[in-house]
N, C-alpha and C. Protein backbone atom coordinates (compact mmCIF):
# COMPACT_ATOMS: atom_id res chain seq x y z
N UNK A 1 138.34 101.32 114.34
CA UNK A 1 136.91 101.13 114.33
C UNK A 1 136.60 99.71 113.85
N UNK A 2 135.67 98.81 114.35
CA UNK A 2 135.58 97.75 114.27
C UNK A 2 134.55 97.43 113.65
N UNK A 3 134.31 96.51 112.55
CA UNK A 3 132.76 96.66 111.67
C UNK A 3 131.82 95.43 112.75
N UNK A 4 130.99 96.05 112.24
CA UNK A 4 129.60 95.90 113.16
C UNK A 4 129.41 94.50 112.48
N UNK A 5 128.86 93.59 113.44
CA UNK A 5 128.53 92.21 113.02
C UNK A 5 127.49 92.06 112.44
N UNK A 6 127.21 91.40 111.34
CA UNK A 6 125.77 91.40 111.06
C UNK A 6 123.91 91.33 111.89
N UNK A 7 123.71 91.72 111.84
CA UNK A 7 122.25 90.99 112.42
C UNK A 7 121.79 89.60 112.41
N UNK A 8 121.56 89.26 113.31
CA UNK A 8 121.28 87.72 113.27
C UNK A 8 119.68 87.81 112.83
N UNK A 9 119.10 86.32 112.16
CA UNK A 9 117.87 86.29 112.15
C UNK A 9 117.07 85.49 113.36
N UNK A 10 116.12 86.06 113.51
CA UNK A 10 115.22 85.83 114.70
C UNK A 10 113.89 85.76 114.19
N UNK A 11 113.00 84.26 114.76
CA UNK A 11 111.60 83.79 114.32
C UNK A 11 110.56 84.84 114.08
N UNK A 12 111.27 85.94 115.31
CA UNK A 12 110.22 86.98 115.72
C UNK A 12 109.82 87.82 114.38
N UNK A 13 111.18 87.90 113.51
CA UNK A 13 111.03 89.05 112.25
C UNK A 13 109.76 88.44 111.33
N UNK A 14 110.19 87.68 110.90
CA UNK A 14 108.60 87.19 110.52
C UNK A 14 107.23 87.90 110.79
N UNK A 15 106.88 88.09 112.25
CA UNK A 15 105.37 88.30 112.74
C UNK A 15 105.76 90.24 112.22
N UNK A 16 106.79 90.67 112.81
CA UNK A 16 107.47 92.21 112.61
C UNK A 16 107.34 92.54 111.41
N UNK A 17 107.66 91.67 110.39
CA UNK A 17 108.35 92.03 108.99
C UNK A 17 106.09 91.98 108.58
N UNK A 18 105.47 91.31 108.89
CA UNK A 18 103.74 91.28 108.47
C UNK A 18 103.49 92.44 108.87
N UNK A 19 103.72 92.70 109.97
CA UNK A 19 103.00 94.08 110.79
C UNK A 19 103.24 95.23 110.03
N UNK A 20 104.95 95.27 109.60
CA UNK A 20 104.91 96.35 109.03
C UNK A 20 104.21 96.59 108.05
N UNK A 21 104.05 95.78 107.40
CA UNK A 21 103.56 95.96 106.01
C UNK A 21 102.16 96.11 105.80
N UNK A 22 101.52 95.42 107.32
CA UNK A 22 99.88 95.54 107.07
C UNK A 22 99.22 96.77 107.73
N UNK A 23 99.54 97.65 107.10
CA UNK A 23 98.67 98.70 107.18
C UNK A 23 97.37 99.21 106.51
N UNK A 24 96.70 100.18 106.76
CA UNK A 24 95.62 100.29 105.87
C UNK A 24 96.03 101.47 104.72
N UNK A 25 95.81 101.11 103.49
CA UNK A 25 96.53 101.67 102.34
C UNK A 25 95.99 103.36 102.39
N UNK A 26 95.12 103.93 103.26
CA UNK A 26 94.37 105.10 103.29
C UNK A 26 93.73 105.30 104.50
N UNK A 27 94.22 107.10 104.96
CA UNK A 27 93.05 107.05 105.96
C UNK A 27 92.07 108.03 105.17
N UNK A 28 90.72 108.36 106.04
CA UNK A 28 89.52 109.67 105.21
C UNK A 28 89.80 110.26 106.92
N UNK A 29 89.74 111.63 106.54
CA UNK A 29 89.57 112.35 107.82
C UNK A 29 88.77 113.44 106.98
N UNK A 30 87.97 114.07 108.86
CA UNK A 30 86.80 114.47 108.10
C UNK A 30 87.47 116.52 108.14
N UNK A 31 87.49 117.07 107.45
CA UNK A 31 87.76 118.66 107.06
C UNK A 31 86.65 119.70 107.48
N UNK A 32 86.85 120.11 108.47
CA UNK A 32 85.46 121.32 108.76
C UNK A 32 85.84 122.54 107.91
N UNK A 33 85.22 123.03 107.14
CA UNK A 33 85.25 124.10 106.52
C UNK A 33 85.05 125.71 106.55
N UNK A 34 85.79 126.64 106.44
CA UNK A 34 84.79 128.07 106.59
C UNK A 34 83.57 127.98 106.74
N UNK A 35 83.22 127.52 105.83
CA UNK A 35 81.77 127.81 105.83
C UNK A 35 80.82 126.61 107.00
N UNK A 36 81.53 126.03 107.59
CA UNK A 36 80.84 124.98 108.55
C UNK A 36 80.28 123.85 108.21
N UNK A 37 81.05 123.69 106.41
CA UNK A 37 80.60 121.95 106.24
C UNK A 37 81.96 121.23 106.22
N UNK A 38 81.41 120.20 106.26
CA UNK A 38 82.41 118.88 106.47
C UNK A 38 82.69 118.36 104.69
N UNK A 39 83.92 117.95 104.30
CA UNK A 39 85.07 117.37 103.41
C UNK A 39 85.41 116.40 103.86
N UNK A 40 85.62 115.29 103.02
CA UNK A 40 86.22 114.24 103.52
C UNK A 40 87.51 114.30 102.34
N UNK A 41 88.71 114.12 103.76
CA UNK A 41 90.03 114.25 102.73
C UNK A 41 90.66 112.81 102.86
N UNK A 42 91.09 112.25 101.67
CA UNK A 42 92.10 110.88 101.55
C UNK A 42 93.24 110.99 102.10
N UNK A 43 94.30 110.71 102.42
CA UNK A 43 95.59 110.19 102.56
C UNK A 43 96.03 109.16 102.09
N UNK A 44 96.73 109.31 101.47
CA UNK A 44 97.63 107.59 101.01
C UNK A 44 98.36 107.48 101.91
N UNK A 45 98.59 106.12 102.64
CA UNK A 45 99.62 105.59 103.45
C UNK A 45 101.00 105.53 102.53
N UNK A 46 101.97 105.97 103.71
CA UNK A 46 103.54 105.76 103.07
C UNK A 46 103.34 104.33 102.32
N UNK A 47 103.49 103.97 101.24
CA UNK A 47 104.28 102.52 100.96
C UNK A 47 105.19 102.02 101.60
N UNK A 48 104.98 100.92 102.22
CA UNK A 48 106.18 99.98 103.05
C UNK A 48 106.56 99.61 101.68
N UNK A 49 108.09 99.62 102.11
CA UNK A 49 109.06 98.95 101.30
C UNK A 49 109.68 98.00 102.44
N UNK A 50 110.73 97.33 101.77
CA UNK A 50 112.23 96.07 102.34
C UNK A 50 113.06 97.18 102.94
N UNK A 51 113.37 98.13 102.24
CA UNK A 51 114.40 99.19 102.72
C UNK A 51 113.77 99.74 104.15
N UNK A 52 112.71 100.04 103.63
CA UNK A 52 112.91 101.08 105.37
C UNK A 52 112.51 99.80 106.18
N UNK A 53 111.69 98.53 106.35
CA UNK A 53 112.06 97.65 107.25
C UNK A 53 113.05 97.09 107.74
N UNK A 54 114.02 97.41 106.75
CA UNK A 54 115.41 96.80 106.98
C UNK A 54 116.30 98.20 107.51
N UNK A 55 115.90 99.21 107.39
CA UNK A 55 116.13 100.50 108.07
C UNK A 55 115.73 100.14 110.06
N UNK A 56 114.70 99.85 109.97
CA UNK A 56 114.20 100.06 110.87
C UNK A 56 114.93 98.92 111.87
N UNK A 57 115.37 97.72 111.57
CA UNK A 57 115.69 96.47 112.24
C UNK A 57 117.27 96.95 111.96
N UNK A 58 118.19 97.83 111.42
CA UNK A 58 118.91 98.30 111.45
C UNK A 58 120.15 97.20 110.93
N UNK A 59 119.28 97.02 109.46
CA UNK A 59 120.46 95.97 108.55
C UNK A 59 120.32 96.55 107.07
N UNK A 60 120.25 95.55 106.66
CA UNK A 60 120.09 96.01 104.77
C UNK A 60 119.18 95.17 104.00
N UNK A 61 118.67 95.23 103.16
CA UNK A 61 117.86 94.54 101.91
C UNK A 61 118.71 93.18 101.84
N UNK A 62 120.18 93.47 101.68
CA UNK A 62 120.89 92.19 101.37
C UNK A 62 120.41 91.45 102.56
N UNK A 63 120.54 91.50 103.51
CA UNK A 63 120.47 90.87 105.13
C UNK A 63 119.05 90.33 105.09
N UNK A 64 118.21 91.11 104.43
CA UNK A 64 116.71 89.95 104.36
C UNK A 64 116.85 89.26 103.11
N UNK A 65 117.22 89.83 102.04
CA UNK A 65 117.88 88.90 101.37
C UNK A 65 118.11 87.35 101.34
N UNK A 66 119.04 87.37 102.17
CA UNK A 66 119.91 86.54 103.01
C UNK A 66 119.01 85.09 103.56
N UNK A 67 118.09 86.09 104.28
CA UNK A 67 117.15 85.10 105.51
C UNK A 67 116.30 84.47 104.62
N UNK A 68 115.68 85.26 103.73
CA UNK A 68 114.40 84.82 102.65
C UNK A 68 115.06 83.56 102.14
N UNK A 69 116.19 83.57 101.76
CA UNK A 69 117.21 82.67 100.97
C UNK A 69 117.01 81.29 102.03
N UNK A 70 116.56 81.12 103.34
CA UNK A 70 117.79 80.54 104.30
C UNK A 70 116.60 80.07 105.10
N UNK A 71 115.78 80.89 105.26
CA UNK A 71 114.34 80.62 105.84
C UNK A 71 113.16 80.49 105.83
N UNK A 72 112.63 79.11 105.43
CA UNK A 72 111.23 79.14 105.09
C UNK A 72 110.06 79.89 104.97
N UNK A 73 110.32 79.76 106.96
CA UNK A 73 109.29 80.72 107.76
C UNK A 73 109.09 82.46 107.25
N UNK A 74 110.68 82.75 106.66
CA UNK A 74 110.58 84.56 106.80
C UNK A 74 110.63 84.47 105.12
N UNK A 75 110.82 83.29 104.13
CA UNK A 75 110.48 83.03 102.88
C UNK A 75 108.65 83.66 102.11
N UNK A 76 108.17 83.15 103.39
CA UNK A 76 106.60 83.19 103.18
C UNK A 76 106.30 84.45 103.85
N UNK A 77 106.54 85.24 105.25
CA UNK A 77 105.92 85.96 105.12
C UNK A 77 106.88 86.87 104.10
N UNK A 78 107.86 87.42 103.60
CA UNK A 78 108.13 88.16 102.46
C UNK A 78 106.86 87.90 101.14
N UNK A 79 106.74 86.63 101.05
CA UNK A 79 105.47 86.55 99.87
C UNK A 79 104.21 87.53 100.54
N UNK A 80 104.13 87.23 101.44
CA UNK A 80 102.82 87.70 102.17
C UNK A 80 103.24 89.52 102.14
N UNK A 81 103.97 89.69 102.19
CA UNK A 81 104.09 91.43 102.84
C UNK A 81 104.22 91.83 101.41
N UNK A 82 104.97 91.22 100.06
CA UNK A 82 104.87 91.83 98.80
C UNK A 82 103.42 91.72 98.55
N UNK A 83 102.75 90.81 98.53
CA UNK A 83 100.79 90.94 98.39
C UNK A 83 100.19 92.12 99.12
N UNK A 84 100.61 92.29 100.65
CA UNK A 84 99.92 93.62 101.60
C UNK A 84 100.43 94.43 100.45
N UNK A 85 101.74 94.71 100.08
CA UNK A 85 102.64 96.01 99.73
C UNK A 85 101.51 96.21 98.41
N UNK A 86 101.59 95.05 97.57
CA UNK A 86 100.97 95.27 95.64
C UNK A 86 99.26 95.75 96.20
N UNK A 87 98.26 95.35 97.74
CA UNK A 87 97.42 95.60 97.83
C UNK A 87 97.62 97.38 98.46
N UNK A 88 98.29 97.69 98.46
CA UNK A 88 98.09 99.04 99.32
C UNK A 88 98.46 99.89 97.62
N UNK A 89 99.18 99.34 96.83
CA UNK A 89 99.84 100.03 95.88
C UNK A 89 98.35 99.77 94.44
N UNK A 90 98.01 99.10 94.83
CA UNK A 90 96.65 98.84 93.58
C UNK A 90 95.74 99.98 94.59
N UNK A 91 95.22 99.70 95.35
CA UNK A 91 93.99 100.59 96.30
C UNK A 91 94.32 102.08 95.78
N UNK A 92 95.77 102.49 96.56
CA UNK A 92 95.84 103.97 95.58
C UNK A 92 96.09 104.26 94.68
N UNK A 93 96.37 103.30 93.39
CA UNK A 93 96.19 104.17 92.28
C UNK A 93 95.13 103.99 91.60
N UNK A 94 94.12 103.14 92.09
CA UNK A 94 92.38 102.62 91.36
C UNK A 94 91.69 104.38 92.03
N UNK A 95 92.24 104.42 93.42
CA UNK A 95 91.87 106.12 94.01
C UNK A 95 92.25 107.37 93.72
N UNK A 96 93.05 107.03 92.49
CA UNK A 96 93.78 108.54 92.26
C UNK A 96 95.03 108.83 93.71
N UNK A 97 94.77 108.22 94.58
CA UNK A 97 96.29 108.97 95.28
C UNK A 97 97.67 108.81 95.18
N UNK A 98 97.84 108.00 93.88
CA UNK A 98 99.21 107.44 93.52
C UNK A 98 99.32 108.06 92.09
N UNK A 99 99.80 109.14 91.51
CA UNK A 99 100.15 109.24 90.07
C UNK A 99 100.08 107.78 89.10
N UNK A 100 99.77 107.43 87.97
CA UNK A 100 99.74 106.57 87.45
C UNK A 100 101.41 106.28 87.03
N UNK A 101 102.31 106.96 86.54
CA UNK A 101 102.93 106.72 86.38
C UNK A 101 104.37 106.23 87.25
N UNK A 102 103.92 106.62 88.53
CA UNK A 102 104.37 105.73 89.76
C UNK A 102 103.85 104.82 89.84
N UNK A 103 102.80 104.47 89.97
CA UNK A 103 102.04 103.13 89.84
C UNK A 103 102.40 102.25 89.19
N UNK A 104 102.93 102.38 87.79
CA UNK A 104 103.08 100.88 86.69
C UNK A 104 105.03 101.18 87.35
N UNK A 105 105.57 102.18 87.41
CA UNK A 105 106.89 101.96 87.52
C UNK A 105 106.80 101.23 88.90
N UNK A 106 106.63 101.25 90.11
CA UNK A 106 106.66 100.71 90.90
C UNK A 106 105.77 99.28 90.99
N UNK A 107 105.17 99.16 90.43
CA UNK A 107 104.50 97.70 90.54
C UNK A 107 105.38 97.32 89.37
N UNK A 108 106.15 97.39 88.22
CA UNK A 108 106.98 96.78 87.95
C UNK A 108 107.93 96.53 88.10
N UNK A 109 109.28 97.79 89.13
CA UNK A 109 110.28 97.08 89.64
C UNK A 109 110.01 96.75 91.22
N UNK A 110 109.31 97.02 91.84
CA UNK A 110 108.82 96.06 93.29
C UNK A 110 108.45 95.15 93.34
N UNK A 111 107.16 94.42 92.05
CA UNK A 111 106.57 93.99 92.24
C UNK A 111 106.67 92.42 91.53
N UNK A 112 107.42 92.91 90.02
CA UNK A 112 107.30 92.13 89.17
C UNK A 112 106.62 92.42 88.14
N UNK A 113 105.89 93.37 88.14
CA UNK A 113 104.38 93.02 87.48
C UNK A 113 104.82 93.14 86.24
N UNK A 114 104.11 92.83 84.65
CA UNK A 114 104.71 92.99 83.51
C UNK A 114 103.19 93.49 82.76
N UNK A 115 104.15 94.43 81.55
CA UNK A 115 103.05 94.18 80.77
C UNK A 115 102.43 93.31 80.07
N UNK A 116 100.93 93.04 79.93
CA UNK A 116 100.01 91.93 79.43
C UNK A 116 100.38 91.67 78.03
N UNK A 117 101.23 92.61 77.09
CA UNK A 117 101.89 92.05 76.27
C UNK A 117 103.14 90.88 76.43
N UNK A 118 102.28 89.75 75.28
CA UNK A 118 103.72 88.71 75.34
C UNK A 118 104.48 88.84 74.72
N UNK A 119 105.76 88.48 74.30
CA UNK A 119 106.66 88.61 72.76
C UNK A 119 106.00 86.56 72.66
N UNK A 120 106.07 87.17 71.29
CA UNK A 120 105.29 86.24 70.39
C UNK A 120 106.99 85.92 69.52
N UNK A 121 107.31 84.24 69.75
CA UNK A 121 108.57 84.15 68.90
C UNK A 121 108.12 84.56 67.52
N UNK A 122 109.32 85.08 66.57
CA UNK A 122 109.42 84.96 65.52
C UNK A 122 109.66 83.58 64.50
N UNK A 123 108.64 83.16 63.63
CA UNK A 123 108.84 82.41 62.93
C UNK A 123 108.92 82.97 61.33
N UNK A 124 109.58 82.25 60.38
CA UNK A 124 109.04 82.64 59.36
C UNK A 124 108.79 81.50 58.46
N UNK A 125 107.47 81.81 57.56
CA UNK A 125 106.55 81.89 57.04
C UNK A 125 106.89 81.62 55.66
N UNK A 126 106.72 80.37 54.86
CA UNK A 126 107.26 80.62 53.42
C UNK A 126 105.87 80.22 52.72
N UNK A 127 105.60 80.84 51.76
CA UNK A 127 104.66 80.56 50.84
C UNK A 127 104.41 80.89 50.08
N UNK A 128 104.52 79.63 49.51
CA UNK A 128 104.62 79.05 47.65
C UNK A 128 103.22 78.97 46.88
N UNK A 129 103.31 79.86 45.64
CA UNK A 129 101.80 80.11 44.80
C UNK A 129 102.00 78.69 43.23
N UNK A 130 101.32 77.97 43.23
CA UNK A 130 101.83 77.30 42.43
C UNK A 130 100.18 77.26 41.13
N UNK A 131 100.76 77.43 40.05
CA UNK A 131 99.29 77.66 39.50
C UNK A 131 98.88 76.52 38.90
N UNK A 132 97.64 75.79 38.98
CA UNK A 132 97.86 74.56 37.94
C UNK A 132 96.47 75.11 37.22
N UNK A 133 96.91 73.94 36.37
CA UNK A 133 96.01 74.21 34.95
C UNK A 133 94.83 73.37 34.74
């Protein structure tokens, strides 16, 4: 069995790699009810991730990796598709359709994001009481 050659990169992934990612973070569809009124129900859109795009183009994370590293053009839109991704991932959890605690875990290892706490260096502090007369 012979291993499969890598994927080459192509200009095209770029416009591909935006698309995926720009979706709309929610649909509302409307619910007719027993009783003959209308509900409006949310959906959260799947989160695009790197993985399943790189699923889908049938390589790996390392392999965009790679290109981001190597290519301006697919440098920027990766900036651009992590902004769609952090905007679809803020929309549902400001909506309740994202648990909060998926929310900060995933906007911190996807995203970067940190908490607004800084570490403050440690210094220390000497001080001398001297009494005069």
């Amino acid at each position: 069995m012979s291993a499969k050659k890598p994927l080459s990169y192509q200009p095209e992934y770029c416009e591909r790699l935006l698309a995926f990612f720009n979706v709309a973070p929610f649909t509302v569809t409307e619910v007719q009810k027993r009783d003959g009124s209308i509900s409006l129900v949310e959906t959260a859109a799947e989160l695009p991730t790197f993985a399943a795009f790189a699923k889908m183009l049938g390589t790996t994370c390392a392999v965009l990796s790679s290109w981001e590293k190597k290519h301006p053009a697919f440098r920027l839109a990766v900036q651009k598709a992590r902004d769609l991704q952090g905007n679809i991932l803020i929309q549902n959890s400001l909506r309740g359709n994202y648990s909060s605690s998926f929310a900060v875990f995933t906007a911190k290892n996807l995203l970067g994001w940190k908490d607004g706490k800084e570490e403050v260096p440690h210094t220390d502090i000497v001080v001398r009481w001297e009494e005069t007369k």
